[in-house]
Protein backbone atom coordinates (compact mmCIF):
# COMPACT_ATOMS: atom_id res chain seq x y z
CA UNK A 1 -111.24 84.34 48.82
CA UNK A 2 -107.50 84.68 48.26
CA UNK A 3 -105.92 83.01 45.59
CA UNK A 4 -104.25 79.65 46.17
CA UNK A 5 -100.76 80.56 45.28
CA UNK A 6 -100.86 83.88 48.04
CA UNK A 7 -101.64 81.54 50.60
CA UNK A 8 -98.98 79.22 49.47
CA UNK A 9 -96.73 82.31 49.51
CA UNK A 10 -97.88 82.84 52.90
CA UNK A 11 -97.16 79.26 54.15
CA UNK A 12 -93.43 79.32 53.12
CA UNK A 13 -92.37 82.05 55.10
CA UNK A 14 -92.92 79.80 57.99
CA UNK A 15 -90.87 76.35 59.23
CA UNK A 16 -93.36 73.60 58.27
CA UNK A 17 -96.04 72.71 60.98
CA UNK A 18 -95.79 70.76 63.59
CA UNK A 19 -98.92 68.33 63.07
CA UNK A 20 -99.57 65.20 65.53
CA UNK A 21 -99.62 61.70 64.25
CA UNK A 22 -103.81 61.26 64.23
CA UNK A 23 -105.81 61.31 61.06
CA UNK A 24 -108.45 63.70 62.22
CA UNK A 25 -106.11 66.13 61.16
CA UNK A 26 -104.31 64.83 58.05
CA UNK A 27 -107.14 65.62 55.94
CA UNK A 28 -108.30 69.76 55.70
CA UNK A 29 -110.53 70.38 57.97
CA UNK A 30 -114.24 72.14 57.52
CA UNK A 31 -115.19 75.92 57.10
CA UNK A 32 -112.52 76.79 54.19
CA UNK A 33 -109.73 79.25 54.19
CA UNK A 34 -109.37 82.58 55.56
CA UNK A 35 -111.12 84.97 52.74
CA UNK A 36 -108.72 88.21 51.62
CA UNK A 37 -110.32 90.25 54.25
CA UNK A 38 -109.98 87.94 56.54
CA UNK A 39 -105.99 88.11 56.11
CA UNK A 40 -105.67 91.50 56.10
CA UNK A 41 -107.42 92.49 59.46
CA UNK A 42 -105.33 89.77 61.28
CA UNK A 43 -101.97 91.28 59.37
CA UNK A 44 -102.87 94.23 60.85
CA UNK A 45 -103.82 92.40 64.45
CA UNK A 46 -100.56 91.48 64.56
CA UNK A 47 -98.80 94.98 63.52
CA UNK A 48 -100.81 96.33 66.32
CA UNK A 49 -98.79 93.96 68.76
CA UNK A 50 -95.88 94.75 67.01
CA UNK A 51 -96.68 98.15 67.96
CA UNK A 52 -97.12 97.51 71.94
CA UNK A 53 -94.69 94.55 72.54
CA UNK A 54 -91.72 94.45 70.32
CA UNK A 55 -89.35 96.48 72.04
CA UNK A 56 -89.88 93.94 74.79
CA UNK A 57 -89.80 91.32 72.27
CA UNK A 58 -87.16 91.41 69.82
CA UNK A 59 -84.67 90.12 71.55
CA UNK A 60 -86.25 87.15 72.31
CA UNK A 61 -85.66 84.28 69.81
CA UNK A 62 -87.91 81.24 71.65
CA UNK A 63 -91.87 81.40 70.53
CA UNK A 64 -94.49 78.89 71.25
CA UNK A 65 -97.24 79.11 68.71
CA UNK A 66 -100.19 77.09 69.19
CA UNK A 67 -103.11 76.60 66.16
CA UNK A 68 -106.20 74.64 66.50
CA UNK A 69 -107.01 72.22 63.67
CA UNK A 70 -108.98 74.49 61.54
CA UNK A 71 -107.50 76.01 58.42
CA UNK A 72 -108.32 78.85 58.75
CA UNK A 73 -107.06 79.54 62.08
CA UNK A 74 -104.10 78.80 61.38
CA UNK A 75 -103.85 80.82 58.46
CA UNK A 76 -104.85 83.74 60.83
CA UNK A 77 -101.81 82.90 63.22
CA UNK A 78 -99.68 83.04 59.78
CA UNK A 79 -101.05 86.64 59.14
CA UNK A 80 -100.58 87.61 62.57
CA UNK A 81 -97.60 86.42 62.85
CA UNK A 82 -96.48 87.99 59.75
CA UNK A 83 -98.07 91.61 60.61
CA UNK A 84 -95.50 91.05 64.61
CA UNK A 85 -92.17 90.37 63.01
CA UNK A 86 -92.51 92.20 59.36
CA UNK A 87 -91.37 96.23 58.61
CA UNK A 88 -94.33 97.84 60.39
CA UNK A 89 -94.46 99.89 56.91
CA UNK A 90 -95.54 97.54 54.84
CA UNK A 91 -98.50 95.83 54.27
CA UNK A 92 -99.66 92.48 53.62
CA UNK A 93 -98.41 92.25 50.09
CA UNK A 94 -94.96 93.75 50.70
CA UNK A 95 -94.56 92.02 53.93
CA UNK A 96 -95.11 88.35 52.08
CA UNK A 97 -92.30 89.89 49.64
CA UNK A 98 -89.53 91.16 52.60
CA UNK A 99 -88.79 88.14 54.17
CA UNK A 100 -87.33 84.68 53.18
CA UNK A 101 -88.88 81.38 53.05
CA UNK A 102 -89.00 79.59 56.38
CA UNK A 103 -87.83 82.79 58.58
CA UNK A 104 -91.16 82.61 60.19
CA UNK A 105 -92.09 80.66 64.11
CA UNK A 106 -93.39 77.05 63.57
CA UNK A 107 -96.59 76.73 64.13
CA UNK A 108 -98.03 73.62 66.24
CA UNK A 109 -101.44 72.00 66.10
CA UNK A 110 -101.71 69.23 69.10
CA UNK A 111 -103.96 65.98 69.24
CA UNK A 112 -107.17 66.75 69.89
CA UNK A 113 -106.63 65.35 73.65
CA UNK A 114 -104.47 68.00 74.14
CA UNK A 115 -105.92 70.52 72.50
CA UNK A 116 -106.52 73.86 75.13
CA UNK A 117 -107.78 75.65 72.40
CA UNK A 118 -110.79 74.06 70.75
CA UNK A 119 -113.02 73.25 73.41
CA UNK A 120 -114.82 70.83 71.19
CA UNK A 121 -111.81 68.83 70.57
CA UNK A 122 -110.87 68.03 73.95
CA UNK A 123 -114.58 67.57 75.52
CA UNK A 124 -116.47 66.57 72.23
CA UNK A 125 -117.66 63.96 73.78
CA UNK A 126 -119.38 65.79 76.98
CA UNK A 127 -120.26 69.54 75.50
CA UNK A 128 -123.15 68.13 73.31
CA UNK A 129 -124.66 66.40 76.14
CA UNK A 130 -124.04 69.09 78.44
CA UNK A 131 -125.68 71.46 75.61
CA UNK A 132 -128.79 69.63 75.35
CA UNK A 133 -128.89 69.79 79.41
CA UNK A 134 -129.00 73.50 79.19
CA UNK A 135 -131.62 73.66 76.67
CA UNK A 136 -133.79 71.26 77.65
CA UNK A 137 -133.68 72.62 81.64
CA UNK A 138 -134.44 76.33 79.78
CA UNK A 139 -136.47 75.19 76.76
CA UNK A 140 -139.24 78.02 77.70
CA UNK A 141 -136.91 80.47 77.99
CA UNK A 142 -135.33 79.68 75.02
CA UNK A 143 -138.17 79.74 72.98
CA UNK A 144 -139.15 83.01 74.39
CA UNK A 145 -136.01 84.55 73.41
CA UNK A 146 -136.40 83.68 70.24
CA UNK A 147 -139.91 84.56 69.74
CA UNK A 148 -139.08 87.79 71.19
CA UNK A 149 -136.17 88.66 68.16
CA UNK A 150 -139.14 87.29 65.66
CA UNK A 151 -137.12 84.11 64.57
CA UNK A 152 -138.23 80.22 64.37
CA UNK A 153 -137.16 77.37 62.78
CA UNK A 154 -139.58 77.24 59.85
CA UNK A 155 -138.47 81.22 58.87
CA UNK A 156 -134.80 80.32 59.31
CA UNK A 157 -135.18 76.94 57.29
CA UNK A 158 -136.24 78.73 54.38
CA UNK A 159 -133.95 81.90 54.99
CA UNK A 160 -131.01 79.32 54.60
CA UNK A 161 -131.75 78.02 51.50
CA UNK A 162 -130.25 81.12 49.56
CA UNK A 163 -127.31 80.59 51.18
CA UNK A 164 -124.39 80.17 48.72
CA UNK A 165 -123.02 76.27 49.80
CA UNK A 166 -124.63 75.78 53.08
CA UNK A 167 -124.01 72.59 53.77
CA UNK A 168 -123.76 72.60 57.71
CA UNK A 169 -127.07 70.77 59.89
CA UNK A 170 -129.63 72.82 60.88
CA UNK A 171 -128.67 74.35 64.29
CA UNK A 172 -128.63 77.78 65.17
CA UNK A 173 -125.37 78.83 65.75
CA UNK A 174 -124.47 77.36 62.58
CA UNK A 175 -127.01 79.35 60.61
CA UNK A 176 -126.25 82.83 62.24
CA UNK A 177 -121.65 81.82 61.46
CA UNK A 178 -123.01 80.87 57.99
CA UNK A 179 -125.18 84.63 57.74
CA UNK A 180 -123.09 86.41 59.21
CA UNK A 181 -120.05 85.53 56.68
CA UNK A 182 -122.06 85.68 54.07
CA UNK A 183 -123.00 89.37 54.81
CA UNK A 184 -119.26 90.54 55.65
CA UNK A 185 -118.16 88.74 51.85
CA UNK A 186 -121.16 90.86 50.62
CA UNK A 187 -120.21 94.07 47.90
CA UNK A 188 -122.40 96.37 46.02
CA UNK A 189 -122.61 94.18 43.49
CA UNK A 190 -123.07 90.85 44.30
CA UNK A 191 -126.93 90.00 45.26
CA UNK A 192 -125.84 86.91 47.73
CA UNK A 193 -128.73 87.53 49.93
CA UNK A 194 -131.99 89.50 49.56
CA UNK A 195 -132.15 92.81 52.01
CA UNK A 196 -135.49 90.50 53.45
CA UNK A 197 -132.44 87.74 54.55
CA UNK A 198 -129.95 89.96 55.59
CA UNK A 199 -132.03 91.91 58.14
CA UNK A 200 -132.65 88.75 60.05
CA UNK A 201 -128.83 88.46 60.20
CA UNK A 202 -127.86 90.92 63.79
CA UNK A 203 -131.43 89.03 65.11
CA UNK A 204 -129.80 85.95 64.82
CA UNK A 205 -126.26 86.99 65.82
CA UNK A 206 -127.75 88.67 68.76
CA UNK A 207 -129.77 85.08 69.52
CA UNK A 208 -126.45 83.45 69.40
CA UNK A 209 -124.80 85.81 71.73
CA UNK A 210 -127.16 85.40 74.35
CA UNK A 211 -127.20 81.66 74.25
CA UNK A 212 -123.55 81.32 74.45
CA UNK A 213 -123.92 83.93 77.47
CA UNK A 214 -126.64 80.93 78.76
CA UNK A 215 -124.19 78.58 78.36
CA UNK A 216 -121.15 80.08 79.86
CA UNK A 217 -123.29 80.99 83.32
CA UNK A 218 -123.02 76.84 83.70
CA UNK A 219 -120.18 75.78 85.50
CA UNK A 220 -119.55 73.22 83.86
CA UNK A 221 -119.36 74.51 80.22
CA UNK A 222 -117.48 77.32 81.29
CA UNK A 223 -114.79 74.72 82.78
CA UNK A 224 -114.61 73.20 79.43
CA UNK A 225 -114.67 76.26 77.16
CA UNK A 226 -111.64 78.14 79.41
CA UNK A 227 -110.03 75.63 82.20
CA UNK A 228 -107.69 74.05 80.43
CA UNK A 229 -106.25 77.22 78.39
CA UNK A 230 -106.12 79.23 81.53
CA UNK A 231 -104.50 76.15 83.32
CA UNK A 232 -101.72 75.95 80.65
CA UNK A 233 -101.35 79.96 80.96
CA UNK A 234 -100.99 79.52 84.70
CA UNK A 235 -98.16 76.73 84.15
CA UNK A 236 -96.64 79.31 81.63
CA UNK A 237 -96.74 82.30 83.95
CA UNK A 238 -95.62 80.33 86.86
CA UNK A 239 -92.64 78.76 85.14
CA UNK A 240 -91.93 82.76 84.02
CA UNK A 241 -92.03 82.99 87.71
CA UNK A 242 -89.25 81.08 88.82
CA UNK A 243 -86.98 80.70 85.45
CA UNK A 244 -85.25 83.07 83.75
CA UNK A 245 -84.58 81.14 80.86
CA UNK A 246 -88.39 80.04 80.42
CA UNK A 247 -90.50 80.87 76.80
CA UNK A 248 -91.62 84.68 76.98
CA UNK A 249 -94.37 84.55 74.24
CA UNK A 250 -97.16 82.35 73.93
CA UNK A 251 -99.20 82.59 70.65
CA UNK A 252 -102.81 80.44 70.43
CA UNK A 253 -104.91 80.70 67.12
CA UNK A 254 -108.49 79.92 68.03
CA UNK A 255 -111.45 81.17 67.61
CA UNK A 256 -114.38 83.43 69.33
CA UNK A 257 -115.77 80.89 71.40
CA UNK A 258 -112.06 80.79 72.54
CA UNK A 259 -112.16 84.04 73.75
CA UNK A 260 -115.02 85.05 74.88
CA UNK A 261 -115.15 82.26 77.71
CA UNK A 262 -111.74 83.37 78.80
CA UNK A 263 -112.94 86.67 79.29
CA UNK A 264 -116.03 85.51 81.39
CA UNK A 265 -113.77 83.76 83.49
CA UNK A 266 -112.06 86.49 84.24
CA UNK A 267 -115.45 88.16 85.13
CA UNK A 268 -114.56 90.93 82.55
CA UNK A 269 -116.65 89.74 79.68
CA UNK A 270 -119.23 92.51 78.82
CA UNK A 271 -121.43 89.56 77.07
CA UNK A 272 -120.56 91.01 73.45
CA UNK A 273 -119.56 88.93 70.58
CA UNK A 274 -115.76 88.99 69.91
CA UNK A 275 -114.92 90.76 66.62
CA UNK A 276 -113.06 89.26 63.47
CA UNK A 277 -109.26 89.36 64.20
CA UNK A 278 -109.96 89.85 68.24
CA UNK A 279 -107.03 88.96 70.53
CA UNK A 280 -106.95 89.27 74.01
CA UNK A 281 -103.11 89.75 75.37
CA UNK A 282 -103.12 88.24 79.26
CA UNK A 283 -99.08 90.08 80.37
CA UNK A 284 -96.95 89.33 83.30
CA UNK A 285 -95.49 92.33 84.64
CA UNK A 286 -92.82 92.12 88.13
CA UNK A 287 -94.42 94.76 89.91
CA UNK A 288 -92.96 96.56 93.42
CA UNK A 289 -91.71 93.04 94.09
CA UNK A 290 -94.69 90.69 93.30
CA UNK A 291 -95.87 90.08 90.25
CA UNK A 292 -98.83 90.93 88.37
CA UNK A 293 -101.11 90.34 85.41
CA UNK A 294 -102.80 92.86 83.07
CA UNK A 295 -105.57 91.60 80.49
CA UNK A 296 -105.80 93.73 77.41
CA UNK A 297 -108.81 93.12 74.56
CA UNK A 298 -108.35 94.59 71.44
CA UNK A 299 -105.90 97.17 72.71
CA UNK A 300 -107.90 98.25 75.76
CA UNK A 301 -106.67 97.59 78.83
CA UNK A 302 -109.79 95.56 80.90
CA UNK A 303 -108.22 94.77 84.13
CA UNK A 304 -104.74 94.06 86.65
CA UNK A 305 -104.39 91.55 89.29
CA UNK A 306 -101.85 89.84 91.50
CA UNK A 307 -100.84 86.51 89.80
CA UNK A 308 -102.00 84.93 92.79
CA UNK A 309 -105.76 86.47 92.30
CA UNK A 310 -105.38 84.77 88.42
CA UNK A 311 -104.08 81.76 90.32
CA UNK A 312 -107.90 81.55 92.46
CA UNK A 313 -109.29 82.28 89.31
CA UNK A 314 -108.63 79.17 87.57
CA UNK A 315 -108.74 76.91 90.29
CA UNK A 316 -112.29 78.65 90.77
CA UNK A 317 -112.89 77.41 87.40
CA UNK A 318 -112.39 73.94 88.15
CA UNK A 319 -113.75 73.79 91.81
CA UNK A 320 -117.07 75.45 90.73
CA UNK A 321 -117.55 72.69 87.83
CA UNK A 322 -116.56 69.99 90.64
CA UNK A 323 -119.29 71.12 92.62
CA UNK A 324 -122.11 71.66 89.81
CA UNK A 325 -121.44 68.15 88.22
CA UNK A 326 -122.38 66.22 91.29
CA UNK A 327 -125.43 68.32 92.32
C-alpha cells in the first residue's frame, strides 16, 4: 500500500471534492485505498489518453468528473487524471512534484440516488432480490458450474481463512475480489497464500465471470447495471449535439462491474473480466454530416455507429427490462 502522506500529496493537486450532504458517505467507505500498483497502472491509463485525446483536448478548460463513493475509485480518477494533464515524460513520482496544489479537475461523488455509476447504490434495494431470482430459477446450473471448476462452499470456507483480514460475508464474488488481490499484492517473498490456495484463485475468478455473464443475460439486471450511465451519456452526447458551448469530457471512476455491463449492452462484450486500470472511451465524432460514435476498450477500437443506433440502444435497455419485469 502507498504511504499516507503520497496519497495526501496526491489529493492536493486537485480542488477539494464535491461530496453530497448524506452520511453514507461522510465516513470512508469499505475495501481500503488504492495499493502502489494500483496507482501506477491507472497513472499510466491516463497517459495513454493523454496520448490519443489531448490535442483535441487541451484547449478545453470545462471537465465533468464523476467518482463513485469508494476510496479507492476515486483515488484511481486522481491517478488518471494526473497521468491526462501531467508532462507525458514523467512518471508518477515526478508528475505529483510538477504541478501545484489544487491545479487539478474537481472531482464529484453524487447521492447514492443519483449515482449512474455504482449500480448498487442506486438499485440496492432491488439487485439483491433480483440476484437471488436468478439463482434460485438456475440453482442446478449453478451448482453444476461450480462442480465442474472443482469448487464448493466447504473447500472455499476453509481456503479463506488464510486470507490476510478477510472480513467480508461469505459469498462468492467476494471471496474470488478478496483472492484475486491477494495474489496480484503477492512477491517472492511474502508467503500470503499457499501455492494449494492460489491455484484455486483463476477457478474462482473464472466462476465469477460466468455468473456475472448469467446475470447480465437478465433484462432486468442489465437495466440496472448500464441504463442509467448510458442514459446520462445519451443526454451528454445529445446536448454535444445541438450546443456548441456544451462539456466535451466526461470522466466516471467506477469499477469492473461498471464496465463490463456497458459493454454487453453494446453487444460488444466478449464475456471477459475487465482488467485493473480498464477504461472504455465511448467518442462522438461529426461524420459526412451526421454524427457518429466509436467505442474504444483499452485502446482497441471495438465498434462505430450512428448516434441514433446508440440512441435504440439504450432505450432497448429500458424497453427490454419493461417487458421482462411484468412477465
Amino acid at each position: 500500500m502507498p504511504s499516507e502522506k503520497k496519497l495526501t500529496r496526491l489529493e492536493s493537486l486537485f480542488k477539494p471534492m464535491v461530496l453530497p450532504r448524506d452520511e453514507e458517505t461522510k465516513s470512508k467507505t469499505p475495501y481500503g485505498d488504492l495499493s502502489t500498483i494500483g496507482m501506477d497502472q491507472c497513472f499510466r491509463m491516463g497517459q495513454k489518453l493523454r496520448e490519443r485525446y489531448w490535442d483535441d483536448l487541451k484547449e478545453k478548460v470545462s471537465w465533468n468528473v464523476f467518482s463513485s463513493n469508494y476510496t479507492r475509485t476515486q483515488q484511481s480518477a486522481r491517478c488518471g487524471l494526473l497521468g491526462l494533464f501531467s508532462d507525458p515524460q514523467h512518471d508518477l513520482e515526478r508528475a505529483m512534484s510538477s504541478l501545484s496544489p489544487g491545479s487539478l479537475p474537481t472531482i464529484t461523488v453524487r447521492r447514492h440516488e443519483d449515482d449512474v455509476i455504482d449500480m448498487f447504490n442506486r438499485h440496492g434495494a432491488h439487485m439483491p432480490a433480483r440476484v437471488q431470482h436468478i439463482i434460485e430459477r438456475d440453482r442446478d446450473v449453478f451448482k453444476r458450474k461450480a462442480k465442474d471448476l472443482g469448487l464448493n462452499r466447504e473447500l472455499m470456507t476453509k481456503l479463506v481463512a488464510e486470507m490476510p483480514a478477510y472480513a467480508s460475508p461469505l459469498a462468492w464474488f467476494n471471496i474470488a475480489d478478496t483472492m484475486l488481490c491477494v495474489r496480484s499484492n503477492r512477491t517472492s517473498e511474502d508467503s500470503l497464500l499457499s501455492e494449494s490456495v492460489l491455484k484455486y484463485t483463476d477457478l474462482t475468478n473464472e466462476y465469477i465471470r460466468w455468473r456475472f455473464a448469467r446475470y447480465y443475460e437478465d433484462p432486468l439486471m442489465l437495466r440496472y447495471a448500464a441504463g442509467d450511465l448510458t442514459s446520462e451519456m445519451l443526454m451528454n452526447m445529445k446536448q454535444l449535439e445541438t450546443n456548441d458551448d456544451a462539456v466535451p469530457c466526461f470522466w466516471y471512476s467506477g469499477h469492473d462491474v461498471t464496465i463490463m455491463p456497458l459493454l454487453r449492452a453494446l453487444n460488444i462484450w466478449d464475456g471477459t473480466w475487465a482488467p485493473y486500470a480498464s477504461y472504455v472511451a465511448v467518442e462522438l465524432h461529426h461524420h459526412e454530416d451526421d454524427w457518429e460514435i466509436r467505442v474504444v476498450y483499452n485502446d482497441n477500437l471495438l465498434t462505430t455507429m450512428p448516434l441514433a443506433q446508440w440512441e435504440n440502444c439504450v432505450k432497448g435497455i429500458f424497453e427490454a427490462a419493461d417487458v421482462h419485469s411484468s412477465l
